[in-house]
C-alpha atoms as a PDB file:
ATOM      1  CA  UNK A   1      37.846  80.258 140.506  1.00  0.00           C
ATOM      2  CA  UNK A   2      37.121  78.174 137.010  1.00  0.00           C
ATOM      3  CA  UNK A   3      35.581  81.067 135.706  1.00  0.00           C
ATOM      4  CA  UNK A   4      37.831  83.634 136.812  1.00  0.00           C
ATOM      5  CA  UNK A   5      40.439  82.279 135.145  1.00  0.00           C
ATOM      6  CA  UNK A   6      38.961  81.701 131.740  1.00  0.00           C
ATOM      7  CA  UNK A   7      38.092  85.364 132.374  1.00  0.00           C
ATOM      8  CA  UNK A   8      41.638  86.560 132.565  1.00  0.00           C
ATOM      9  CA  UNK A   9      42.972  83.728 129.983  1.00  0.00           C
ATOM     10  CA  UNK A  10      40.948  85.133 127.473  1.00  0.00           C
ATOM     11  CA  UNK A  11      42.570  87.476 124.909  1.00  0.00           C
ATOM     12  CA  UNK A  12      42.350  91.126 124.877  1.00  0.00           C
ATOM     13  CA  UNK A  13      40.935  92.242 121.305  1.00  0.00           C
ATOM     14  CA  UNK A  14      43.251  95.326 119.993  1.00  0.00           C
ATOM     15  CA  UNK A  15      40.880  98.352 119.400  1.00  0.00           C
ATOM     16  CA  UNK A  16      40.196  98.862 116.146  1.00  0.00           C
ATOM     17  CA  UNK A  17      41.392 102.694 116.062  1.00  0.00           C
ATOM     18  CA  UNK A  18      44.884 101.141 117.243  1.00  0.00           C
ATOM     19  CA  UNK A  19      45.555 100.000 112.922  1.00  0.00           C
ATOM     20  CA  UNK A  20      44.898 103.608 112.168  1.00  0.00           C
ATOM     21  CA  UNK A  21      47.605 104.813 114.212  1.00  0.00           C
ATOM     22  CA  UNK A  22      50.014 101.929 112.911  1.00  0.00           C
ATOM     23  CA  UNK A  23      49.275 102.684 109.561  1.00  0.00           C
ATOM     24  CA  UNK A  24      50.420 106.287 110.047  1.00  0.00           C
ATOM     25  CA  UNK A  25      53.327 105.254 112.268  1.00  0.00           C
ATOM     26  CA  UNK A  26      54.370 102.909 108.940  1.00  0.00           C
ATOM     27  CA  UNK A  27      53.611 105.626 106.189  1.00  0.00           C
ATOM     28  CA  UNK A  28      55.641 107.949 108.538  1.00  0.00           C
ATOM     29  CA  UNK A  29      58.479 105.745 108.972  1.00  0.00           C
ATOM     30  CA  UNK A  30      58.431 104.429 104.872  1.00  0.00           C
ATOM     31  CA  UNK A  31      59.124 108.304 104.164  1.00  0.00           C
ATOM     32  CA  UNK A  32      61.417 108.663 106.821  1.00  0.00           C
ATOM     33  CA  UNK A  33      63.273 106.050 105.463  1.00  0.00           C
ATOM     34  CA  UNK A  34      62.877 106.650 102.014  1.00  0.00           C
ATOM     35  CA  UNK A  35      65.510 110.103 101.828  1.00  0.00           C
ATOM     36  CA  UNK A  36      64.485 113.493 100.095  1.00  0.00           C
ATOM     37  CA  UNK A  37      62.094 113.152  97.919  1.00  0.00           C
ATOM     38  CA  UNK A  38      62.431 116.215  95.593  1.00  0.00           C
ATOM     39  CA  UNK A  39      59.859 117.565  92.727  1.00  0.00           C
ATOM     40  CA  UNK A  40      60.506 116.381  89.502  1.00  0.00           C
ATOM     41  CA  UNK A  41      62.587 119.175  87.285  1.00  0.00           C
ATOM     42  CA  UNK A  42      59.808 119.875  84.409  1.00  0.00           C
ATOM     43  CA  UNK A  43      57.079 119.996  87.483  1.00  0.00           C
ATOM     44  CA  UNK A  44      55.469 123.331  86.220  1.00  0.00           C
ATOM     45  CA  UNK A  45      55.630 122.051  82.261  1.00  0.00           C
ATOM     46  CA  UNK A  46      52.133 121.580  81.906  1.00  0.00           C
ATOM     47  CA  UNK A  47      50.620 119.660  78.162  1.00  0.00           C
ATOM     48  CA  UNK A  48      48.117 122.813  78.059  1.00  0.00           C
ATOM     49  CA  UNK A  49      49.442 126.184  77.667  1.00  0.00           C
ATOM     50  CA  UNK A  50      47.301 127.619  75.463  1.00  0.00           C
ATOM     51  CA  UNK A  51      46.111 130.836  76.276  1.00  0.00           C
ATOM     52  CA  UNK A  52      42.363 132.325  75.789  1.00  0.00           C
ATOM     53  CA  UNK A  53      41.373 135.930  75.991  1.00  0.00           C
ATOM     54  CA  UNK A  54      44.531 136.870  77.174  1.00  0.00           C
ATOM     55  CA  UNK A  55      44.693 134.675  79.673  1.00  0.00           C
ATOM     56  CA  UNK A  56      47.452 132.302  79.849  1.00  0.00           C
ATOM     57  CA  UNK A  57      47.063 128.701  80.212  1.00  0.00           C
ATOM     58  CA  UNK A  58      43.769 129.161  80.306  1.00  0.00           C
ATOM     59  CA  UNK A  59      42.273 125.854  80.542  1.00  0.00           C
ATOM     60  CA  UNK A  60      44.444 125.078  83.582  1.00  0.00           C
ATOM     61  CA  UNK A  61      43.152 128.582  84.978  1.00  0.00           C
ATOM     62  CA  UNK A  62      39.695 128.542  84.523  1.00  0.00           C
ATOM     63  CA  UNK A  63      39.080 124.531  85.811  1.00  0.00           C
ATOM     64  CA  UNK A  64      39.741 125.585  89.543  1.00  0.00           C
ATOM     65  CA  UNK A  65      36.402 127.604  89.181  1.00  0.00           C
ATOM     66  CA  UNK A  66      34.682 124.098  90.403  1.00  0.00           C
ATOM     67  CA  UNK A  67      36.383 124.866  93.485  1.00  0.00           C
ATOM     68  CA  UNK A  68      35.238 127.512  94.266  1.00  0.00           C
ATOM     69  CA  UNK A  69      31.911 127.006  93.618  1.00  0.00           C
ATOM     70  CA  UNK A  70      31.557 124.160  95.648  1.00  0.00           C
ATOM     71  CA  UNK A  71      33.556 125.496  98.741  1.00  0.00           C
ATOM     72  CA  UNK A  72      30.822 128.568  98.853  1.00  0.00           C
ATOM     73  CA  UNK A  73      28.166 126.265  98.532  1.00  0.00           C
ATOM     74  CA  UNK A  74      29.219 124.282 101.435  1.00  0.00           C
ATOM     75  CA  UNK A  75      29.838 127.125 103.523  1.00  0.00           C
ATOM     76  CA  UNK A  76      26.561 129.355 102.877  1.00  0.00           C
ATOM     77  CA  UNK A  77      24.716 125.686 103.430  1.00  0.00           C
ATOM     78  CA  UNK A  78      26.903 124.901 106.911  1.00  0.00           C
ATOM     79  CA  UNK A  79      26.667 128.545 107.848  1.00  0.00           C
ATOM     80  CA  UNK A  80      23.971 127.626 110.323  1.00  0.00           C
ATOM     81  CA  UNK A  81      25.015 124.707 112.211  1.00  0.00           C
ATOM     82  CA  UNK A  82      25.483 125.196 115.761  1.00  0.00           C
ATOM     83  CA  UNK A  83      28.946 125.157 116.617  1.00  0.00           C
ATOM     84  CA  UNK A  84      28.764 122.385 119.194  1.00  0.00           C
ATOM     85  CA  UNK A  85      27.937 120.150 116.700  1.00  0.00           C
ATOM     86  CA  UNK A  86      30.486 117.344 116.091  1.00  0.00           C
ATOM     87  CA  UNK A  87      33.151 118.123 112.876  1.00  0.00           C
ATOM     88  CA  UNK A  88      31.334 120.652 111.667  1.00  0.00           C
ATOM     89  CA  UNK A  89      34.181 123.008 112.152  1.00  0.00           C
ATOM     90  CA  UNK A  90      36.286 120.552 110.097  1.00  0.00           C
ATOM     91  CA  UNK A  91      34.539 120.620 107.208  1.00  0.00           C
ATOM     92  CA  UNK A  92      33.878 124.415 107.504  1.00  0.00           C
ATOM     93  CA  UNK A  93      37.732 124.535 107.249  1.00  0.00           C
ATOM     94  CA  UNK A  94      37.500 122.255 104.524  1.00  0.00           C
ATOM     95  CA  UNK A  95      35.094 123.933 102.709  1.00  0.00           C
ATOM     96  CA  UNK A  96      37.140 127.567 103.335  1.00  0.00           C
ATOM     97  CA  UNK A  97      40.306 125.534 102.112  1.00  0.00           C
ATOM     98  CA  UNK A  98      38.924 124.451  98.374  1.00  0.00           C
ATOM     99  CA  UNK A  99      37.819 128.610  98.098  1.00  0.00           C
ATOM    100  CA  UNK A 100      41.478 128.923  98.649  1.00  0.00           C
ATOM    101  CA  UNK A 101      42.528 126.435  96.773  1.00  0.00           C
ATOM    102  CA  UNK A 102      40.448 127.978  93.586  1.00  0.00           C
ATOM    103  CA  UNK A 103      42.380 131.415  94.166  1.00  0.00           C
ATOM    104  CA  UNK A 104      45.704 129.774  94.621  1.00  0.00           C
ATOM    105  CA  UNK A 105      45.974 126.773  92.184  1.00  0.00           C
ATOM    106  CA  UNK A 106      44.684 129.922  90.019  1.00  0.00           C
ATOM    107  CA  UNK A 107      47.506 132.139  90.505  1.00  0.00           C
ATOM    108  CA  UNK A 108      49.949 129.769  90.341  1.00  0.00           C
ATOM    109  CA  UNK A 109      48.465 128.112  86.539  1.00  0.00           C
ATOM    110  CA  UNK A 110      48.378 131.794  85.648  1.00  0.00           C
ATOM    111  CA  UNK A 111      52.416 131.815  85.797  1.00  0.00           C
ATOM    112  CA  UNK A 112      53.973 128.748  87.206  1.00  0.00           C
ATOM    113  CA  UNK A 113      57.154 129.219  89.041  1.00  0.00           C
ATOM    114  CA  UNK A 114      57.906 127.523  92.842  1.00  0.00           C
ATOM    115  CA  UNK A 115      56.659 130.183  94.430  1.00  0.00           C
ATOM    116  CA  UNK A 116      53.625 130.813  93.229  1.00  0.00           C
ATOM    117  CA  UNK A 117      53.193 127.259  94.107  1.00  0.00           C
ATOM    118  CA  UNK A 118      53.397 127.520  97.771  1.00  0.00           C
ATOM    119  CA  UNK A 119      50.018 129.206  97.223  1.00  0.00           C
ATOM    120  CA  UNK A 120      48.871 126.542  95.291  1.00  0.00           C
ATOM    121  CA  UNK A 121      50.200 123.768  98.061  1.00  0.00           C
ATOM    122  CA  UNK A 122      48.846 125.423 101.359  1.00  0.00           C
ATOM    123  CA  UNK A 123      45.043 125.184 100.912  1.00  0.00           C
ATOM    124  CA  UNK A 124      45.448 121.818  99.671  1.00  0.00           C
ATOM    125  CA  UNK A 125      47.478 120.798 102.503  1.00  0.00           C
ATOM    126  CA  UNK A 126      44.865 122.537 104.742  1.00  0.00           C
ATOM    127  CA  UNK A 127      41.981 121.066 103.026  1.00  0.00           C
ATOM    128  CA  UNK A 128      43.818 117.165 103.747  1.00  0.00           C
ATOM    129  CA  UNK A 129      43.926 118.109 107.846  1.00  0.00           C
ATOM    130  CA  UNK A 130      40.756 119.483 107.874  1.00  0.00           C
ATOM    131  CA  UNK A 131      39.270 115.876 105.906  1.00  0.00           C
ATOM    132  CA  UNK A 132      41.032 113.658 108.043  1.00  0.00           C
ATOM    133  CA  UNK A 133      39.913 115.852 111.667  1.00  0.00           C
ATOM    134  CA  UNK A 134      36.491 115.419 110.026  1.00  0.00           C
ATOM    135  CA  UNK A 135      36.557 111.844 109.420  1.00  0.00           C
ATOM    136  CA  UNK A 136      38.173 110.730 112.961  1.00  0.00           C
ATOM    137  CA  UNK A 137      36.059 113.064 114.617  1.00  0.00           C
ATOM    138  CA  UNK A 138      32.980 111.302 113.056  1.00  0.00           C
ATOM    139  CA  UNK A 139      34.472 107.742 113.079  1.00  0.00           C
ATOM    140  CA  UNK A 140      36.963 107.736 116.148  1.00  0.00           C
ATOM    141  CA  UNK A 141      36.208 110.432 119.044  1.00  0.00           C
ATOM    142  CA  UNK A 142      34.216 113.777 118.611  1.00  0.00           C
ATOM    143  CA  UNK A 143      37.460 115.524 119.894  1.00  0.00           C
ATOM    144  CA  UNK A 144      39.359 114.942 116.416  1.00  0.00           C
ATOM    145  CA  UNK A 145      37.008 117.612 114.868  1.00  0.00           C
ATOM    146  CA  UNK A 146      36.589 120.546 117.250  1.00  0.00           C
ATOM    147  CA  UNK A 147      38.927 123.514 117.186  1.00  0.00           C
ATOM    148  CA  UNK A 148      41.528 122.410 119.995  1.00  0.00           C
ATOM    149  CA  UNK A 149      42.629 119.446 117.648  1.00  0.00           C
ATOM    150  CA  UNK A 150      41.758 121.239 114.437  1.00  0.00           C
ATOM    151  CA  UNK A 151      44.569 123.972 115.016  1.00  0.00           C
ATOM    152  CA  UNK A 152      47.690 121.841 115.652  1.00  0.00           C
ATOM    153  CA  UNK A 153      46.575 119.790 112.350  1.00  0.00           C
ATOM    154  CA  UNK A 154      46.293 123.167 110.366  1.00  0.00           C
ATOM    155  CA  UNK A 155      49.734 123.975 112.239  1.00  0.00           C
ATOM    156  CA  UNK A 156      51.708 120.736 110.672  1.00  0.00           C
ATOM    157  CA  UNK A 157      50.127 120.953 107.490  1.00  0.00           C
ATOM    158  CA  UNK A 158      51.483 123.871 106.894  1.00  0.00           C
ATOM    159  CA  UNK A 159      54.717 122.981 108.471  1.00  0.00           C
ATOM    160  CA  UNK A 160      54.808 120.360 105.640  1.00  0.00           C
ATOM    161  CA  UNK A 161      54.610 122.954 102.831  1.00  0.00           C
ATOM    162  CA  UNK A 162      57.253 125.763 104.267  1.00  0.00           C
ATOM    163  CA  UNK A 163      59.750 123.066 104.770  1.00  0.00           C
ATOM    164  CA  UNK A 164      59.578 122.082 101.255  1.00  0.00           C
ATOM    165  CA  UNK A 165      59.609 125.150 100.239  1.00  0.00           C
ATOM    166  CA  UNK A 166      62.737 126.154 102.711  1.00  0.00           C
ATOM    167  CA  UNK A 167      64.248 122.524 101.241  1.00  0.00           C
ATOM    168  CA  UNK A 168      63.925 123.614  97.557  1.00  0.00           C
ATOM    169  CA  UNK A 169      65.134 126.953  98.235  1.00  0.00           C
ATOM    170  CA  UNK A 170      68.272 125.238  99.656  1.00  0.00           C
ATOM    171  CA  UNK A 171      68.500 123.280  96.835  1.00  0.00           C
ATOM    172  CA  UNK A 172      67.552 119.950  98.460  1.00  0.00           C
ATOM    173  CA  UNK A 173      63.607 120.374  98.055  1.00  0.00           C
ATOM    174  CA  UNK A 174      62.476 117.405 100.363  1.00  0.00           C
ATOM    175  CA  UNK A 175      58.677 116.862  99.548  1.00  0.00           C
ATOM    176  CA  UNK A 176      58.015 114.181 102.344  1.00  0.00           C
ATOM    177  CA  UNK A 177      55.983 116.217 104.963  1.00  0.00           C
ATOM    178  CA  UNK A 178      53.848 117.079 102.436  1.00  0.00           C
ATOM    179  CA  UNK A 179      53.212 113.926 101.290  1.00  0.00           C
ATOM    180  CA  UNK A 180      52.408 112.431 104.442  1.00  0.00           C
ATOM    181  CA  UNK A 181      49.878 115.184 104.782  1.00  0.00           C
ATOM    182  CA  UNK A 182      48.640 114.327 101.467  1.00  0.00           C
ATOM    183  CA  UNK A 183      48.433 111.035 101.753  1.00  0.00           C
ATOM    184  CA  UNK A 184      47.814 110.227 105.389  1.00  0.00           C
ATOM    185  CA  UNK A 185      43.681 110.818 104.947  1.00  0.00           C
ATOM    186  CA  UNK A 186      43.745 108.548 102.033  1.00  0.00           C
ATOM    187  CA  UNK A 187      45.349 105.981 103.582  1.00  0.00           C
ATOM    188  CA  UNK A 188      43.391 105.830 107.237  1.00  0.00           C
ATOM    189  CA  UNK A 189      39.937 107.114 105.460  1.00  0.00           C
ATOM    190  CA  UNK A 190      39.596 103.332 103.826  1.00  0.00           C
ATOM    191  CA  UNK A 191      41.407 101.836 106.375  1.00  0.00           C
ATOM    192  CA  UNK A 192      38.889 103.459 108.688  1.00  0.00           C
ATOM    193  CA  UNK A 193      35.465 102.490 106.398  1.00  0.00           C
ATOM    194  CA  UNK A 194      37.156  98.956 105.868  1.00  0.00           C
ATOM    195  CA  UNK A 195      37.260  98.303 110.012  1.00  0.00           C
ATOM    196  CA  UNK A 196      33.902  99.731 109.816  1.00  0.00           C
ATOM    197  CA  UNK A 197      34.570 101.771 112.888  1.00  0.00           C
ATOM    198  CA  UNK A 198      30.954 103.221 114.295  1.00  0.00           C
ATOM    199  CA  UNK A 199      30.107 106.708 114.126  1.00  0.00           C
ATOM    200  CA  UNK A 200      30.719 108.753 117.375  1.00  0.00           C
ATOM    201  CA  UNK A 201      27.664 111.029 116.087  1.00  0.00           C
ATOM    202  CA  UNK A 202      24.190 110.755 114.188  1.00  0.00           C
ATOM    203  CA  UNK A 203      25.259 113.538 111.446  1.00  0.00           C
ATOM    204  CA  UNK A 204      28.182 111.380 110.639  1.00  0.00           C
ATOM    205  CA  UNK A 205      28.795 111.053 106.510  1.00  0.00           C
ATOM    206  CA  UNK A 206      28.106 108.021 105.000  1.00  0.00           C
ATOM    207  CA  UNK A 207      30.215 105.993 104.252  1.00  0.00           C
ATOM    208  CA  UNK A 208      29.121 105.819 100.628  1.00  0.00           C
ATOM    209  CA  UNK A 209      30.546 109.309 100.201  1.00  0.00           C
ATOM    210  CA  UNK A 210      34.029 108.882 101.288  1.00  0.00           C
ATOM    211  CA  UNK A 211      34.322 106.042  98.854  1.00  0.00           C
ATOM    212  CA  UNK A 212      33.390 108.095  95.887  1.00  0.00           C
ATOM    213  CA  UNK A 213      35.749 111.193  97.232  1.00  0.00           C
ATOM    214  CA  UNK A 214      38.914 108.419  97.369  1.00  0.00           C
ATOM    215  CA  UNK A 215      37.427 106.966  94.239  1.00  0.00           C
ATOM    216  CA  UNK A 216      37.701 110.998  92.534  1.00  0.00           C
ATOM    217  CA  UNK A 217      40.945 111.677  94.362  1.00  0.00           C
ATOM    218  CA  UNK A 218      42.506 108.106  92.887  1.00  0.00           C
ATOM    219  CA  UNK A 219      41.225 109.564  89.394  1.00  0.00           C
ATOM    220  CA  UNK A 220      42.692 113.067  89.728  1.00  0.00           C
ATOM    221  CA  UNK A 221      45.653 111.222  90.578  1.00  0.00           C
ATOM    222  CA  UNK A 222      46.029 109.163  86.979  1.00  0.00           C
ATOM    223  CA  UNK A 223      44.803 112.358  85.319  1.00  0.00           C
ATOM    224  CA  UNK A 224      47.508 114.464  86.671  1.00  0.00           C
ATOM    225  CA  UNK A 225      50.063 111.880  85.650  1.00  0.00           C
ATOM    226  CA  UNK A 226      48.693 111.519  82.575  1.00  0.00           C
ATOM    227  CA  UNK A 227      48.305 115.095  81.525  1.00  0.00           C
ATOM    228  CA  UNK A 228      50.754 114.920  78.252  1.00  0.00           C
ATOM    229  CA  UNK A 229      49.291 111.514  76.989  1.00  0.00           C
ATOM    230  CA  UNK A 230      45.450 112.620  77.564  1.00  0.00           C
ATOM    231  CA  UNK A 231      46.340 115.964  75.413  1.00  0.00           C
ATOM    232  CA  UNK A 232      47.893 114.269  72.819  1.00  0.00           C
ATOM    233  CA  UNK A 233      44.731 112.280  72.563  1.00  0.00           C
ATOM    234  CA  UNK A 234      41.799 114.634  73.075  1.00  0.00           C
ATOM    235  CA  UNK A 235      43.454 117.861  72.079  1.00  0.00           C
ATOM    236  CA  UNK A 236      41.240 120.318  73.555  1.00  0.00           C
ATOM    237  CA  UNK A 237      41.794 118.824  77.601  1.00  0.00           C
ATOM    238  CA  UNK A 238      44.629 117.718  79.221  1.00  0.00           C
ATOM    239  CA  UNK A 239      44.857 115.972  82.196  1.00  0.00           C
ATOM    240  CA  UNK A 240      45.576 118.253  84.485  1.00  0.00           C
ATOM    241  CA  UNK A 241      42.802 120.081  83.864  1.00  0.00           C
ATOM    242  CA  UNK A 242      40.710 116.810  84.126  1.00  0.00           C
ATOM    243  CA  UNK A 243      42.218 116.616  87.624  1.00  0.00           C
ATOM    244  CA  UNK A 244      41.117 119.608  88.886  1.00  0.00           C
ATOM    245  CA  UNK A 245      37.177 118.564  87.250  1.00  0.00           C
ATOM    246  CA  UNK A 246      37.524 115.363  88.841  1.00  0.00           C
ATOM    247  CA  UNK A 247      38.718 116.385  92.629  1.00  0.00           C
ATOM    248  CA  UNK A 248      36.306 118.943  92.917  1.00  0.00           C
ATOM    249  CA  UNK A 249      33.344 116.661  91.920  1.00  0.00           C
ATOM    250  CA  UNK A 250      34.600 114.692  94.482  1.00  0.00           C
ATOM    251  CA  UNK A 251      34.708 117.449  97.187  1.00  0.00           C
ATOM    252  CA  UNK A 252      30.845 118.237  95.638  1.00  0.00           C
ATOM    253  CA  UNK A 253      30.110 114.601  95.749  1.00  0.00           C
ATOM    254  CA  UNK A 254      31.542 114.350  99.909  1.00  0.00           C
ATOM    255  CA  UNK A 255      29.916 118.089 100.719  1.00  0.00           C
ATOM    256  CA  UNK A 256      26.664 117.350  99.182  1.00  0.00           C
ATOM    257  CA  UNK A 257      26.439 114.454 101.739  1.00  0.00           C
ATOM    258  CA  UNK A 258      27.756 116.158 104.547  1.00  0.00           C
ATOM    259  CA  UNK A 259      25.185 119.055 104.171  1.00  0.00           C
ATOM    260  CA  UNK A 260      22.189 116.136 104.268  1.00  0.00           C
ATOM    261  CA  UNK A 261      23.752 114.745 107.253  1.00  0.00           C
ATOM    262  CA  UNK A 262      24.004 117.779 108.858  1.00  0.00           C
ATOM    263  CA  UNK A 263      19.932 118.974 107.829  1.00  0.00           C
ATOM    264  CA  UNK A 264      18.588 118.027 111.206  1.00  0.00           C
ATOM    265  CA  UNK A 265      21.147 120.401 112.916  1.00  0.00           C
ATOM    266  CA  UNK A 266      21.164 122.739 110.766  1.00  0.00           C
ATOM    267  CA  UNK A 267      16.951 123.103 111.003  1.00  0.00           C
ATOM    268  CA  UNK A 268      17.682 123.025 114.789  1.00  0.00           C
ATOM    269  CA  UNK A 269      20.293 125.818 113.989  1.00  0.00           C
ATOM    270  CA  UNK A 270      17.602 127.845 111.927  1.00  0.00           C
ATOM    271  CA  UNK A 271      15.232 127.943 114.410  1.00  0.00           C
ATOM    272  CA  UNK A 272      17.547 129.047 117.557  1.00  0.00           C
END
């Protein structure tokens, strides 16, 4: 009876997956909270506008090519993997999504305007739900990364950008959904590698690799907000164009690592 009840006395521990979902119930609710949050009015005045060859703001143009580059890498190396295998249909997304993201971040540097901008928004919003269904499928349950979950993440994210682009055609543009997209994987991605949550699978990405992606993404981030100040300086690069060098050496940095975890699959693949 003495040890039955310091059985049932003793505290339950709260699983460690639990904080992930509180932290996106708080960034949820901070937004929510927050009001409209609308894009800034000189948004598409870019430091670089120089044009080369005929091709207008060149520099901004021609530093998506990265993205590209990378994306096809990933996919001709993943194009093996069996399709059972854990995530890898998350980061085949993810992979398709920076090819996308080369052609539209493209288009819309080639004339900035809103709309050309939903173009630019969508992959990148894609490219966010397919990282984070990659990460909690390796990190939380396999489920997160297969197609069934995959879809409805797709769905939202772009739900996100066609409401701020319904928002800002109504003249109230409301960016929140598309921040919490944005934002969500780098929020629960170090939450995640900080409660050192065990993989659910043995092709899982180290952990070394997601820091250096957040550590690129943080950097594209000061870039982008310093893109007047960082022309003024160097002349010859802004830093916008820095951001797009910098988030796509992360994506080559995170890829790169997911194509060596996935090598014993994808010889497994190779030789079905």
């Amino acid at each position: 009876m003495r040890a039955f009840t310091s059985l049932s006395a003793r505290p339950r521990r709260w699983p460690r997956t639990a904080w992930l979902a509180l932290a996106a119930f708080v960034l949820a609710a901070l937004l929510l909270m927050h009001g409209p949050i609308g894009q800034w009015a000189d948004y598409h005045a870019f430091a670089d506008d120089r044009a080369w060859a005929g091709l207008p703001n060149a520099a901004n143009v021609l530093s998506n090519l990265p993205f590209l580059l990378v994306g096809g890498w990933a996919l001709w190396r993943l194009r093996r993997a069996p399709a059972a295998s854990p995530s890898v249909g998350a980061w085949r997304v993810f992979a398709s999504a920076l090819v996308l993201t080369a052609l539209g971040s493209s288009v819309y540097h080639w004339a900035p305007s809103n709309a050309s901008l939903v173009g630019d928004r969508l992959p990148i919003a894609w490219a966010c739900a397919a990282l984070l269904s990659a990460f909690l499928g390796e990190r939380v349950a396999t489920h997160w990364g297969r197609l069934h979950t995959l879809v409805p993440t797709l769905a939202i994210s772009t739900l996100a950008v066609v409401f701020w682009w319904l928002t800002e055609r109504a003249g109230v543009g409301d960016l929140r959904l598309y921040l919490f997209v944005q934002f969500l994987p780098m929020l629960l991605v170090p939450l995640g590698l900080a409660l050192r949550l065990p993989a659910t699978t043995p092709a899982a990405t180290p952990a070394a690799a997601w820091w250096a992606v957040l550590a690129c993404y943080a950097a594209a981030k000061l870039l982008e907000l310093a893109d007047q100040g960082i022309y003024a300086v160097l002349g010859g690069l802004s830093g916008h164009s820095l951001k797009h060098l910098a988030a796509a050496a992360g994506a080559a940095w995170l890829l790169r690592a997911v194509v060596r975890a996935q090598a014993p699959l994808l010889s497994s693949g190779s030789r079905r």
